[in-house]
C-alpha atoms as a PDB file:
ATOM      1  CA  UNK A   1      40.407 -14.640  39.426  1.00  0.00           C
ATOM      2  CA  UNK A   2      36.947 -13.847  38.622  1.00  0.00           C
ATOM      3  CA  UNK A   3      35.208 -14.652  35.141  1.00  0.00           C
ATOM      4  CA  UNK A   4      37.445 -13.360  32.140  1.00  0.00           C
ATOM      5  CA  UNK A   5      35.717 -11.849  29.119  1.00  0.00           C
ATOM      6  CA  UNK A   6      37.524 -14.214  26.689  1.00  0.00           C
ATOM      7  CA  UNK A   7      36.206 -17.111  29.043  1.00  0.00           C
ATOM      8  CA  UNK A   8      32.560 -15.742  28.929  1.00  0.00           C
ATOM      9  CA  UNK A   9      32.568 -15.890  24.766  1.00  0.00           C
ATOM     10  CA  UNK A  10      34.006 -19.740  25.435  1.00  0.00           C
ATOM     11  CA  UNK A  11      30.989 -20.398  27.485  1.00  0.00           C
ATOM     12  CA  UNK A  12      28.436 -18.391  24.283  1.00  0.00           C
ATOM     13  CA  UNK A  13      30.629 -20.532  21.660  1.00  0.00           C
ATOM     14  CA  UNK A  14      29.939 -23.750  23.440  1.00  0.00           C
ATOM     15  CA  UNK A  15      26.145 -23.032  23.800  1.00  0.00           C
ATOM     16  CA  UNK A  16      25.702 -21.695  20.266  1.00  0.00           C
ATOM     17  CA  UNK A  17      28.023 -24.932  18.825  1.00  0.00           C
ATOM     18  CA  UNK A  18      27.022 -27.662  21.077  1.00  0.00           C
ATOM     19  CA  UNK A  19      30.561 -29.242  21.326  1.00  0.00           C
ATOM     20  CA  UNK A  20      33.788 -28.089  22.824  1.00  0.00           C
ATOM     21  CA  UNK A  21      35.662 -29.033  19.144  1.00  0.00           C
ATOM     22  CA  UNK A  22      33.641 -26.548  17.379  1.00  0.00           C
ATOM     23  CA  UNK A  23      33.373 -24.134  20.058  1.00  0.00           C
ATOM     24  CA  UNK A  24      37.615 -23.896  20.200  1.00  0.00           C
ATOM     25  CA  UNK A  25      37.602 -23.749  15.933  1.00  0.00           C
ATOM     26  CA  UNK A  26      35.093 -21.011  16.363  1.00  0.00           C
ATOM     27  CA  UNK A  27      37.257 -19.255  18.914  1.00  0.00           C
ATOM     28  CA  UNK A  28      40.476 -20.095  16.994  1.00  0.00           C
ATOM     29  CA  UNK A  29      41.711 -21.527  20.398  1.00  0.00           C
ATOM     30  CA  UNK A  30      42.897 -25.112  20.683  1.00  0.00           C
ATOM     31  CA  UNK A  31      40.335 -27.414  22.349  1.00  0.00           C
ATOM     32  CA  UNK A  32      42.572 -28.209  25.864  1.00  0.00           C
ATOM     33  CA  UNK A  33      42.924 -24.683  26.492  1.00  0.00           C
ATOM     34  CA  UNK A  34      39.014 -23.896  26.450  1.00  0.00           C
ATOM     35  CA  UNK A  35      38.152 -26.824  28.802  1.00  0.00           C
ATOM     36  CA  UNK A  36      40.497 -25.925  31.022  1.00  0.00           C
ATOM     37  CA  UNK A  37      39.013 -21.999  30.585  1.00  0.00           C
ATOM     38  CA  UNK A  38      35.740 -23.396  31.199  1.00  0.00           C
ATOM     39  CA  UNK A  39      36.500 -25.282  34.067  1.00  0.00           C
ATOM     40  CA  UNK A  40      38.332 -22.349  35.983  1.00  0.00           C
ATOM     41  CA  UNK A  41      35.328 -20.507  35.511  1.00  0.00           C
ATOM     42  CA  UNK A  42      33.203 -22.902  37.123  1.00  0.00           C
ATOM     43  CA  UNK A  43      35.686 -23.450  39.718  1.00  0.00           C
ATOM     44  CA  UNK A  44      35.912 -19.281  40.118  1.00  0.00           C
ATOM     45  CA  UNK A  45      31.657 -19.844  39.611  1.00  0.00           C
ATOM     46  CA  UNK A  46      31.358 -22.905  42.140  1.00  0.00           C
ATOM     47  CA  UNK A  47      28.532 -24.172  39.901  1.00  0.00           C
ATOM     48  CA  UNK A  48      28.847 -26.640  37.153  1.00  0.00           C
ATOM     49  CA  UNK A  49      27.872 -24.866  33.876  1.00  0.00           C
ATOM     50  CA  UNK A  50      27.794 -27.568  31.223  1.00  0.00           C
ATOM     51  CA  UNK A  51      26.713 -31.204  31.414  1.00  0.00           C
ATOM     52  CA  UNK A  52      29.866 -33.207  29.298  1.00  0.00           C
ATOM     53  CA  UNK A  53      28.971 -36.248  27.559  1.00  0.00           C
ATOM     54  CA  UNK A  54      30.055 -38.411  23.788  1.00  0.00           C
ATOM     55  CA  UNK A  55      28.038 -36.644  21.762  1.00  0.00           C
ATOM     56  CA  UNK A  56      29.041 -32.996  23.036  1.00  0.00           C
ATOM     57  CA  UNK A  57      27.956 -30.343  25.998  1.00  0.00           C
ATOM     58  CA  UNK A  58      24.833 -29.204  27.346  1.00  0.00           C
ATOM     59  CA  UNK A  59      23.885 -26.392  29.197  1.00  0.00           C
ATOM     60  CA  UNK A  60      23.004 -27.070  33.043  1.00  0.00           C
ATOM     61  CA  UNK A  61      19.494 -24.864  33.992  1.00  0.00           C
ATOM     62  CA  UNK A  62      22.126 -22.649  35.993  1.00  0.00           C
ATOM     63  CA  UNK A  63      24.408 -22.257  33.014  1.00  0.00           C
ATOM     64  CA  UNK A  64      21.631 -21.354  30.642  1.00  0.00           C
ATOM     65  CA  UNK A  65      20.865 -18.764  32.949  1.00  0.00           C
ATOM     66  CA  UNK A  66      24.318 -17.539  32.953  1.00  0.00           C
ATOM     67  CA  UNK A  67      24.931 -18.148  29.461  1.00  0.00           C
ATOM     68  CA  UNK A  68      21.814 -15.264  29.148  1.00  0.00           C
ATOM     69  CA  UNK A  69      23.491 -12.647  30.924  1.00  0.00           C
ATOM     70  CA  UNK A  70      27.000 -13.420  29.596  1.00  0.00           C
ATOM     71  CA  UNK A  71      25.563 -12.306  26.155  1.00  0.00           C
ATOM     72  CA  UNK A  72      24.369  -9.244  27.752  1.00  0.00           C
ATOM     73  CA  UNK A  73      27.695  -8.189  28.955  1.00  0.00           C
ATOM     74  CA  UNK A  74      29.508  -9.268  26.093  1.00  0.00           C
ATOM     75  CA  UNK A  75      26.771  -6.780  24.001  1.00  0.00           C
ATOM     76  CA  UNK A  76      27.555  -3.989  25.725  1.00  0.00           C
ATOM     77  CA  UNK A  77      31.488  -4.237  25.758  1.00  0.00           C
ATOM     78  CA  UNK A  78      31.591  -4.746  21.855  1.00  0.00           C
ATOM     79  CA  UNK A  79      28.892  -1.708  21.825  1.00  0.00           C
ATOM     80  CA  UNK A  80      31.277   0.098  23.625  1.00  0.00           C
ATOM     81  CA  UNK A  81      34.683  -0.922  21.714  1.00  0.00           C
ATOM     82  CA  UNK A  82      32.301   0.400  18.519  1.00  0.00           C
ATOM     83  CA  UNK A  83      31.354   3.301  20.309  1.00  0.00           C
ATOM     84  CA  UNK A  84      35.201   4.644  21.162  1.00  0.00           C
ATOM     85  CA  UNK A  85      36.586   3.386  17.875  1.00  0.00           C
ATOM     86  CA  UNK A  86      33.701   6.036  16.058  1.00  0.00           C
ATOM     87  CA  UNK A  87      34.327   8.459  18.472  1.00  0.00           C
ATOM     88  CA  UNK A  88      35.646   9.969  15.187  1.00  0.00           C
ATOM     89  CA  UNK A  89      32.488  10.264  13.295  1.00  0.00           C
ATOM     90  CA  UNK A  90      33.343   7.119  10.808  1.00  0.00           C
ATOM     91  CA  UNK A  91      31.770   3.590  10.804  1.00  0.00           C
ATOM     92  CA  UNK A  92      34.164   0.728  12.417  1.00  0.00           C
ATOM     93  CA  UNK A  93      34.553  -2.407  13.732  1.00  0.00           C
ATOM     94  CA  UNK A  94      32.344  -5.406  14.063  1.00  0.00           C
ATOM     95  CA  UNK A  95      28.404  -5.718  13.646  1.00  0.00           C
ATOM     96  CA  UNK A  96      26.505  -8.096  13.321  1.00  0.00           C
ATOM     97  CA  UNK A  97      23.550  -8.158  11.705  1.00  0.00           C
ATOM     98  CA  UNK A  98      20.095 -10.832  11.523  1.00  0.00           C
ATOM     99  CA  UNK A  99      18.191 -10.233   8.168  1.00  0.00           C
ATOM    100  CA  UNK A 100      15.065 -11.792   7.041  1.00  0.00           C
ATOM    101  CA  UNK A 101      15.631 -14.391   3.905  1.00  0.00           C
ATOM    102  CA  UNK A 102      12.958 -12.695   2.040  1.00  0.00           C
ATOM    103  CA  UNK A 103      14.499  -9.377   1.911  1.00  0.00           C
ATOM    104  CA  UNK A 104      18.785  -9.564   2.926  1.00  0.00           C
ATOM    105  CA  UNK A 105      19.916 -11.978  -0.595  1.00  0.00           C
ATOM    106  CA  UNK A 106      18.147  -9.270  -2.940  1.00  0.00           C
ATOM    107  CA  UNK A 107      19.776  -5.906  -1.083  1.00  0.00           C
ATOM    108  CA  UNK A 108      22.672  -6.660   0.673  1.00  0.00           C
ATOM    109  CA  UNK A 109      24.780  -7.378  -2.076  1.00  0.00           C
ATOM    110  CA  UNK A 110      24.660  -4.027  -3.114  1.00  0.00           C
ATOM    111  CA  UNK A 111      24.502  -2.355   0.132  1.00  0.00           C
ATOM    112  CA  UNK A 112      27.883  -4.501   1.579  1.00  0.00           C
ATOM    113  CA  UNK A 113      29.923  -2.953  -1.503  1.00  0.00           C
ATOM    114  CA  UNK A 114      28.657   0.711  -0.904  1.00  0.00           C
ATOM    115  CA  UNK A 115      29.341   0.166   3.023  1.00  0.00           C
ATOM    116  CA  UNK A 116      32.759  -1.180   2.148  1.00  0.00           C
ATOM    117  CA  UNK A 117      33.729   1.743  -0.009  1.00  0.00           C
ATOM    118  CA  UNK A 118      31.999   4.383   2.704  1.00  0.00           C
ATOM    119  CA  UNK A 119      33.277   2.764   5.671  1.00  0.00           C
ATOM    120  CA  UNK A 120      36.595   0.333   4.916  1.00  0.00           C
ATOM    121  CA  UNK A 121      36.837  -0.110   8.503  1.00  0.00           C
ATOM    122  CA  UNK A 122      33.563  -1.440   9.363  1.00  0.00           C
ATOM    123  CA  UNK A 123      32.704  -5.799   9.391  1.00  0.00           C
ATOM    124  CA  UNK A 124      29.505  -6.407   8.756  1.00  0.00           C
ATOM    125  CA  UNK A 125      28.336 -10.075   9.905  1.00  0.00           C
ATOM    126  CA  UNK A 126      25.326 -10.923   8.679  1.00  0.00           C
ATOM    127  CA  UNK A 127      22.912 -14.253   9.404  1.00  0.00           C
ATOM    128  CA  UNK A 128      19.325 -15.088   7.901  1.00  0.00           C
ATOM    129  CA  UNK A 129      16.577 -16.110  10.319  1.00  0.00           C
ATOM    130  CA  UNK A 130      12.623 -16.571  10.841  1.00  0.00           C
ATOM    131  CA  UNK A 131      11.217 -13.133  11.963  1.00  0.00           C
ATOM    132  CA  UNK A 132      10.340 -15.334  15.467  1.00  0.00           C
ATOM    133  CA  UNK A 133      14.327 -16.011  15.658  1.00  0.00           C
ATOM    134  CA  UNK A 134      15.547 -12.654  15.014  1.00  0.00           C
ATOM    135  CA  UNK A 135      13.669 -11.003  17.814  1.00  0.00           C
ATOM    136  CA  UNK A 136      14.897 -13.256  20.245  1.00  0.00           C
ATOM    137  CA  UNK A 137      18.440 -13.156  18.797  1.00  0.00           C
ATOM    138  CA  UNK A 138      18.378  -9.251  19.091  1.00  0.00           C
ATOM    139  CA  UNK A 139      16.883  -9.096  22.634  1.00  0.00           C
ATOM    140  CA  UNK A 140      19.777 -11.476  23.783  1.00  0.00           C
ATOM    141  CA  UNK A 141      22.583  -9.846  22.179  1.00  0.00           C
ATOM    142  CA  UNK A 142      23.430 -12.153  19.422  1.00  0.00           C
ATOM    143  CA  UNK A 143      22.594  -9.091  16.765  1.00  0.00           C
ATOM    144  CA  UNK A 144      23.252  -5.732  17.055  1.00  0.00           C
ATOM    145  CA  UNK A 145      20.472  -4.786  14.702  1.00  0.00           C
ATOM    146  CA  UNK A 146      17.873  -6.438  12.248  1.00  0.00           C
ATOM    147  CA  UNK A 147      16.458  -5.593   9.211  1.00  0.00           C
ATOM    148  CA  UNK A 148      13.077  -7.137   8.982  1.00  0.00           C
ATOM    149  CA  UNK A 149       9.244  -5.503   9.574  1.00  0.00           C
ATOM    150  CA  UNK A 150       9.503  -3.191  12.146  1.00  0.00           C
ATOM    151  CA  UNK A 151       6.158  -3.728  13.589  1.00  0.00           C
ATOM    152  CA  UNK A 152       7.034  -7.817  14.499  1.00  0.00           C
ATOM    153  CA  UNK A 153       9.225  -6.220  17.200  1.00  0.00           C
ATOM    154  CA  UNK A 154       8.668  -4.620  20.660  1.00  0.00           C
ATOM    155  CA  UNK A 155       7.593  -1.001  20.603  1.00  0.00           C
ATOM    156  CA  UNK A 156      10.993  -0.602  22.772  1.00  0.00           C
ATOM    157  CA  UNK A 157      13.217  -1.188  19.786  1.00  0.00           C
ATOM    158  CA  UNK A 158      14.149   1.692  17.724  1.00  0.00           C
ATOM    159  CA  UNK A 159      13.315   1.500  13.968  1.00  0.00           C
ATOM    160  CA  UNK A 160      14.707   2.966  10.427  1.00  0.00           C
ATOM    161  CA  UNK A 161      12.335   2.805   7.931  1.00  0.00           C
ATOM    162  CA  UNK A 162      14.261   1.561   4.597  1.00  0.00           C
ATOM    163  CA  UNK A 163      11.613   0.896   2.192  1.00  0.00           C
ATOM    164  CA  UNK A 164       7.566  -0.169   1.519  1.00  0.00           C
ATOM    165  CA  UNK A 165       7.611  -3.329  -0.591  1.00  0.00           C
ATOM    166  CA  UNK A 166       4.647  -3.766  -3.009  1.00  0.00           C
ATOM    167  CA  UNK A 167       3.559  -7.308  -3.429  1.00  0.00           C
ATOM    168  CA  UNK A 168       3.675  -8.709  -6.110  1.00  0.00           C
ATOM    169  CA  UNK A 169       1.992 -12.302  -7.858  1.00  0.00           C
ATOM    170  CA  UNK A 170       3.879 -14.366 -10.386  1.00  0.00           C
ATOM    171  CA  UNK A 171       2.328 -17.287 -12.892  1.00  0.00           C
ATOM    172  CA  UNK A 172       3.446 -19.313 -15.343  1.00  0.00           C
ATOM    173  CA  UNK A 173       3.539 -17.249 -19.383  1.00  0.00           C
ATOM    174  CA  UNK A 174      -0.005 -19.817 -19.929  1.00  0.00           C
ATOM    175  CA  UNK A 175      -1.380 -18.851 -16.928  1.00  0.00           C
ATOM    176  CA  UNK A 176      -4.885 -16.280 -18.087  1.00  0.00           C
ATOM    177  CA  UNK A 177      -3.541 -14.007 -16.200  1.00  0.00           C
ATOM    178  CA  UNK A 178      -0.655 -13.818 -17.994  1.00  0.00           C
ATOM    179  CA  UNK A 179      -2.332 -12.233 -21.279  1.00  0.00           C
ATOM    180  CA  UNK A 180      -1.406  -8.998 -19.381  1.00  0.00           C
ATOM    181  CA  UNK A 181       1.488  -7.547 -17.402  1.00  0.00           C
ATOM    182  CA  UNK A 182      -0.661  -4.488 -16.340  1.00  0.00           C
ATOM    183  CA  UNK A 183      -1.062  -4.067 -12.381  1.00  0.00           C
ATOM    184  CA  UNK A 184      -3.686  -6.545 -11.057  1.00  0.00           C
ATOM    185  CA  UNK A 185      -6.568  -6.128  -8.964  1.00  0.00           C
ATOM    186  CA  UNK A 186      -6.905  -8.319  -5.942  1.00  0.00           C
ATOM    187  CA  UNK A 187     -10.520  -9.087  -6.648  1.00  0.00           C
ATOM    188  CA  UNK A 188      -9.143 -10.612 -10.620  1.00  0.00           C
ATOM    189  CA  UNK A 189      -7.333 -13.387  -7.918  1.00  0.00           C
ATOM    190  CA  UNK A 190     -10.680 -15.031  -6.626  1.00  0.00           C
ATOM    191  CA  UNK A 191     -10.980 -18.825  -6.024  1.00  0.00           C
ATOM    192  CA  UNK A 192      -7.028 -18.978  -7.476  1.00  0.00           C
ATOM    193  CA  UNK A 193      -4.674 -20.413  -4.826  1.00  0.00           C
ATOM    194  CA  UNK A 194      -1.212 -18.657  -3.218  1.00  0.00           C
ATOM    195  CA  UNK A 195       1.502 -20.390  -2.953  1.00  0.00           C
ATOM    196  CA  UNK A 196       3.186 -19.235   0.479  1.00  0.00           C
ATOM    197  CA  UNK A 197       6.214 -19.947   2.740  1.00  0.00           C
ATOM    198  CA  UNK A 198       6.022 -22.155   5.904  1.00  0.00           C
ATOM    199  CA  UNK A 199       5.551 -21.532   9.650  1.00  0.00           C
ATOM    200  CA  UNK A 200       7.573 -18.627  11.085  1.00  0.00           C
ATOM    201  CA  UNK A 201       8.227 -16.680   7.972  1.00  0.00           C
ATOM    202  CA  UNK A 202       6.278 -13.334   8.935  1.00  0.00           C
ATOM    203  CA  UNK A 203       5.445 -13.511   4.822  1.00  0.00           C
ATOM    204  CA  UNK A 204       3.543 -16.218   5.148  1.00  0.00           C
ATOM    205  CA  UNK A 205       0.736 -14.138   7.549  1.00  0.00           C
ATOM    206  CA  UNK A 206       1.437 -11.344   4.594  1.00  0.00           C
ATOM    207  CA  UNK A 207       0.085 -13.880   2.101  1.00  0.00           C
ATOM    208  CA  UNK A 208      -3.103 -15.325   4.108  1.00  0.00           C
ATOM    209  CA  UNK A 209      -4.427 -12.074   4.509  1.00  0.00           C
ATOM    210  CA  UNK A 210      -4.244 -11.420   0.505  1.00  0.00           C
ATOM    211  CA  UNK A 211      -5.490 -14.883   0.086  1.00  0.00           C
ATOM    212  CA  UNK A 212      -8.607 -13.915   2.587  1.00  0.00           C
ATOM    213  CA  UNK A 213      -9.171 -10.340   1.260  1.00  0.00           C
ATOM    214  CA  UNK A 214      -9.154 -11.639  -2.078  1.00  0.00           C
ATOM    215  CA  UNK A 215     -11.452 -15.176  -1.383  1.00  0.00           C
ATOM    216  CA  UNK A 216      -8.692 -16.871  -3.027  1.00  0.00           C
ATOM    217  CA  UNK A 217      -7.078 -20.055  -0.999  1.00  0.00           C
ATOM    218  CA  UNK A 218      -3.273 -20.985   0.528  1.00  0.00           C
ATOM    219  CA  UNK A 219      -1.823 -24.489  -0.966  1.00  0.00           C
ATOM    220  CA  UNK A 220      -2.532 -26.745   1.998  1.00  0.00           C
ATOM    221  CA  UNK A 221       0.033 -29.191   0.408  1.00  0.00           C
ATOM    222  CA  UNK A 222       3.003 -27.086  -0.288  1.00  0.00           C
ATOM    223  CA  UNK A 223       4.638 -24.455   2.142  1.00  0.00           C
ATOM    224  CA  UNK A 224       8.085 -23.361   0.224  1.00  0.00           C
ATOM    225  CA  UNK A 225      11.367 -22.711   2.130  1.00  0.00           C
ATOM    226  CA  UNK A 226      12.276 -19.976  -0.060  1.00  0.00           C
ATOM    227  CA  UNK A 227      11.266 -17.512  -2.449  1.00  0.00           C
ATOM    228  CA  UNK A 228      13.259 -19.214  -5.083  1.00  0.00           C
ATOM    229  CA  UNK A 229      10.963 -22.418  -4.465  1.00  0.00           C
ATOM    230  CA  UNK A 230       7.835 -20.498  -4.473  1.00  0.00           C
ATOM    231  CA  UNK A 231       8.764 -19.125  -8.143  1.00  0.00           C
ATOM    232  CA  UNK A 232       9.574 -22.271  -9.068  1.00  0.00           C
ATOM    233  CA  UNK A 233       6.591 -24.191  -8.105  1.00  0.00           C
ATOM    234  CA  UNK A 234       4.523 -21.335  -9.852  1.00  0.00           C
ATOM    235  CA  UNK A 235       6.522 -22.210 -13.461  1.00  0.00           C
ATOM    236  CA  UNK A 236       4.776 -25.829 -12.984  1.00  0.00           C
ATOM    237  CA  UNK A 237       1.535 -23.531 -13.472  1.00  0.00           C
ATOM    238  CA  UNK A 238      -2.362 -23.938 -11.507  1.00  0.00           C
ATOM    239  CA  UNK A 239      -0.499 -22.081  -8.586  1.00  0.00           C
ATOM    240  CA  UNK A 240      -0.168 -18.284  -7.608  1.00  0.00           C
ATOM    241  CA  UNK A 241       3.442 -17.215  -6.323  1.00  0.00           C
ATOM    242  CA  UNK A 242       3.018 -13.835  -4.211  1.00  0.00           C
ATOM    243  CA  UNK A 243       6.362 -12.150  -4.010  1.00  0.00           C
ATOM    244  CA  UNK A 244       7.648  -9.448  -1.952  1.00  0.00           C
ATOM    245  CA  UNK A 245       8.813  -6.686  -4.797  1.00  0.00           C
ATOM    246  CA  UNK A 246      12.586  -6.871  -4.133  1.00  0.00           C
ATOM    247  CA  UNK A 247      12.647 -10.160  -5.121  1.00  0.00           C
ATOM    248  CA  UNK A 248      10.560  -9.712  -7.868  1.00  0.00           C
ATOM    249  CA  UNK A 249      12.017  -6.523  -9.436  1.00  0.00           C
ATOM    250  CA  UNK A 250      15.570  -8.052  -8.547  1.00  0.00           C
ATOM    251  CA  UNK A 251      15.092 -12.018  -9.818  1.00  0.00           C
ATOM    252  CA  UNK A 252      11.492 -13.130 -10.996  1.00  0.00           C
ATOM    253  CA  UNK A 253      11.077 -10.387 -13.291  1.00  0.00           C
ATOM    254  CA  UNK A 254      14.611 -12.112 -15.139  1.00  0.00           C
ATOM    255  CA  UNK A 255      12.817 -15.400 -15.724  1.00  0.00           C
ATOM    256  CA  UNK A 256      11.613 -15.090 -19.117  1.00  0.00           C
ATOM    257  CA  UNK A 257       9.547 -18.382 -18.316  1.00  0.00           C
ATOM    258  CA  UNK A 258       7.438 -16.086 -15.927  1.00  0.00           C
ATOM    259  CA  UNK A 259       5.062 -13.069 -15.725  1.00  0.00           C
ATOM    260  CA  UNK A 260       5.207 -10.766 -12.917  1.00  0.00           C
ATOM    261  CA  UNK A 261       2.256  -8.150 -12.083  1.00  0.00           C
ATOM    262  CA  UNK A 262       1.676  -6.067  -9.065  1.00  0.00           C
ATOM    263  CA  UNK A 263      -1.062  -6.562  -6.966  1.00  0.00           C
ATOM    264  CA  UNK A 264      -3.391  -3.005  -6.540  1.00  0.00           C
ATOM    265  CA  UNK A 265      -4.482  -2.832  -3.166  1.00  0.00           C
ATOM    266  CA  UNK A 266      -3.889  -1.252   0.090  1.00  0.00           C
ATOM    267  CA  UNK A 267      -3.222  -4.190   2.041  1.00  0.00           C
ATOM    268  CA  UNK A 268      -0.302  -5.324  -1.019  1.00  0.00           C
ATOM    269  CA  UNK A 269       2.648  -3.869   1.107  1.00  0.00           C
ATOM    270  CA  UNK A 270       5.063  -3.939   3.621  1.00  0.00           C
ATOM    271  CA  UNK A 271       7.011  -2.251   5.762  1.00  0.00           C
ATOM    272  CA  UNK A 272      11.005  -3.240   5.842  1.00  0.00           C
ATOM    273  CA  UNK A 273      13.190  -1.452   8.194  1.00  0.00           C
ATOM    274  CA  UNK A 274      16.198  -1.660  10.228  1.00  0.00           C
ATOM    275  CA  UNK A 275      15.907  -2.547  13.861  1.00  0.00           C
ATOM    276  CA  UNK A 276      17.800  -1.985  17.095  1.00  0.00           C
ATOM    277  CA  UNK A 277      17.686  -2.228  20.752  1.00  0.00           C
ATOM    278  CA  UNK A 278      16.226   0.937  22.475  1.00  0.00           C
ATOM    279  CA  UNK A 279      19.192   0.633  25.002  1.00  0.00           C
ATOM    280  CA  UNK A 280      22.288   0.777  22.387  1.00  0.00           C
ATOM    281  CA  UNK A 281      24.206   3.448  22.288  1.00  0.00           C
ATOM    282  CA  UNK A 282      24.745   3.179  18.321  1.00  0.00           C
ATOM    283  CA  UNK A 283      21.730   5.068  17.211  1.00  0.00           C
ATOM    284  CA  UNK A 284      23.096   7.224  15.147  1.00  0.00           C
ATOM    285  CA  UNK A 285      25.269   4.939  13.823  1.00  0.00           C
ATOM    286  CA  UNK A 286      22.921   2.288  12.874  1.00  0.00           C
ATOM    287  CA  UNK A 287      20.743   5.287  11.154  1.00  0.00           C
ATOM    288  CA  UNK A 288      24.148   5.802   8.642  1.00  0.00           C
ATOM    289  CA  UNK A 289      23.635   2.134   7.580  1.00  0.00           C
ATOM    290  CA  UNK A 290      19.624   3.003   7.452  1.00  0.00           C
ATOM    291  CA  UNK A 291      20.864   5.489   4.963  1.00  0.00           C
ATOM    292  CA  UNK A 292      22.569   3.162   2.754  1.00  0.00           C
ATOM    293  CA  UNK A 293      20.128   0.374   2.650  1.00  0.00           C
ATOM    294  CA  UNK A 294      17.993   3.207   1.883  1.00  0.00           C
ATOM    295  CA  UNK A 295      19.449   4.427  -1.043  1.00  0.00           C
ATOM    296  CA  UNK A 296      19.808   0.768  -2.553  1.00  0.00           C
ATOM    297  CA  UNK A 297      16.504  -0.353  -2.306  1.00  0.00           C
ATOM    298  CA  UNK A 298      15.183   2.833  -3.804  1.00  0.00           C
ATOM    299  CA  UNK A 299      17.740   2.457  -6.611  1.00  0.00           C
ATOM    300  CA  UNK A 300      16.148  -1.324  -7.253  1.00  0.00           C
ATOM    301  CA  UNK A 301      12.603  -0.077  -6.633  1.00  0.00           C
ATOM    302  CA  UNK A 302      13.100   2.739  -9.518  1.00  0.00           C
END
């Protein structure tokens, strides 16, 4: 019997887990009958995918190579169970989505409840990653589509353009550049220092630039993990918080403790869009979703 389907998303569950235990929870299979899967498709294989040991499973450099193209197939069946269940014209079954943590906890909130009321039939699975992760996550298969900046990804992905975030700084209410909530010039920021995120947050490049543009400096002993911590670490005062303006319109601008201007300049945006692989055949489905992420973020920008 050659490779099953159910037995290939075993083999991606073990990978992804690291242990058989978790693997057959996150299969909602018992734990026997997915080693014995496993081991009939090694058998069917001849080549020993995992290396078993206490502390859990490995891949083998065969099975990592297998495990790669296993998420390739299993991406284009579940692209093509969406494609016949829409074959209707409505939005339905399972996607899943990789969002950036600067942007997906200040719209999707909003956008989840519209798509649930447009499209009851449609599961939306959505994870928060690095803008380094989700690229590599898309290419092999473990998102349908992204939202993040569109031009961090391969000029072979196709793109919806949701909205262009102004950037935004935020300081403590003693702060002298509190005394006005007016729109700031980036040349008012010289010799002040950003406060920024750490390695592999595509914000963080976002920031430097600012920080070089303006002759202002990055904190060299603080890189936050989240927005949240940046704001926070700006309330202590001395520091700059630069925020992306979802965030800001959507949760800084609440903290009475804290000013919020815009920054004037050119180079004080982004770009946020939805992402997909050039090969899916979802296109115009993905663009529906565009549509309602669209709407949102223009509702929180106004």
């Amino acid at each position: 019997m050659k490779p099953t389907l159910r037995q290939m998303e075993y083999l991606v569950a073990i990978a992804e887990t690291g242990t058989f235990s978790e693997a057959a929870k996150q299969t909602f299979v018992s734990q026997p009958s997915l080693s014995a899967q496993i081991k009939d498709m090694e058998a069917h294989l001849d080549v020993s995918l995992l290396e078993r040991g206490r502390h859990g499973a490995l891949l083998t450099p065969i099975g990592e190579e297998v495990v790669a193209r296993v998420r390739i197939v299993l991406r284009q069946v579940e692209e093509l169970k969406v494609l016949v269940r829409e074959s209707g014209g409505t939005l339905a079954g399972r996607l899943k989505l990789g969002v950036l943590p600067t942007v997906g906890p200040y719209l999707l909130p909003q956008v989840t409840r519209e798509l649930h009321a447009a499209y009851p039939e449609l599961r939306l699975f959505v994870r928060e990653e690095r803008t380094l992760d989700l690229q590599d996550h898309l290419t092999d298969g473990r998102f349908d589509l992204i939202l993040s900046t569109p031009e961090d990804h391969p000029v072979d992905c196709k793109r919806f353009d949701i909205v262009r975030e102004n950037i935004y700084i935020c300081v403590a209410p003693d702060d002298p550049l509190a005394e006005s909530r007016e729109d700031i010039a980036l040349e008012d920021l010289k010799g002040r220092e950003f406060l920024t995120l750490g390695y592999g947050h595509k914000f963080a490049t976002v920031v430097k630039d600012l920080a070089l543009q303006a002759s202002a400096t990055t904190s060299g002993e603080y890189e936050g993990t989240s927005l949240d911590a940046l704001r926070q670490m700006a309330a202590m005062g001395g520091s700059i918080a630069v925020l992306p303006s979802l965030y800001a319109i959507s949760e800084a601008k609440k903290d009475p403790q804290l000013i919020v201007r815009r920054i004037l300049h050119p180079k004080a945006q982004r770009q946020i869009g939805l992402v997909w692989r050039n090969s899916s055949p979802l296109a115009e489905k993905y663009e529906k979703i565009g549509q309602v992420m669209r709407r949102v973020a223009e509702a929180i920008m106004s």
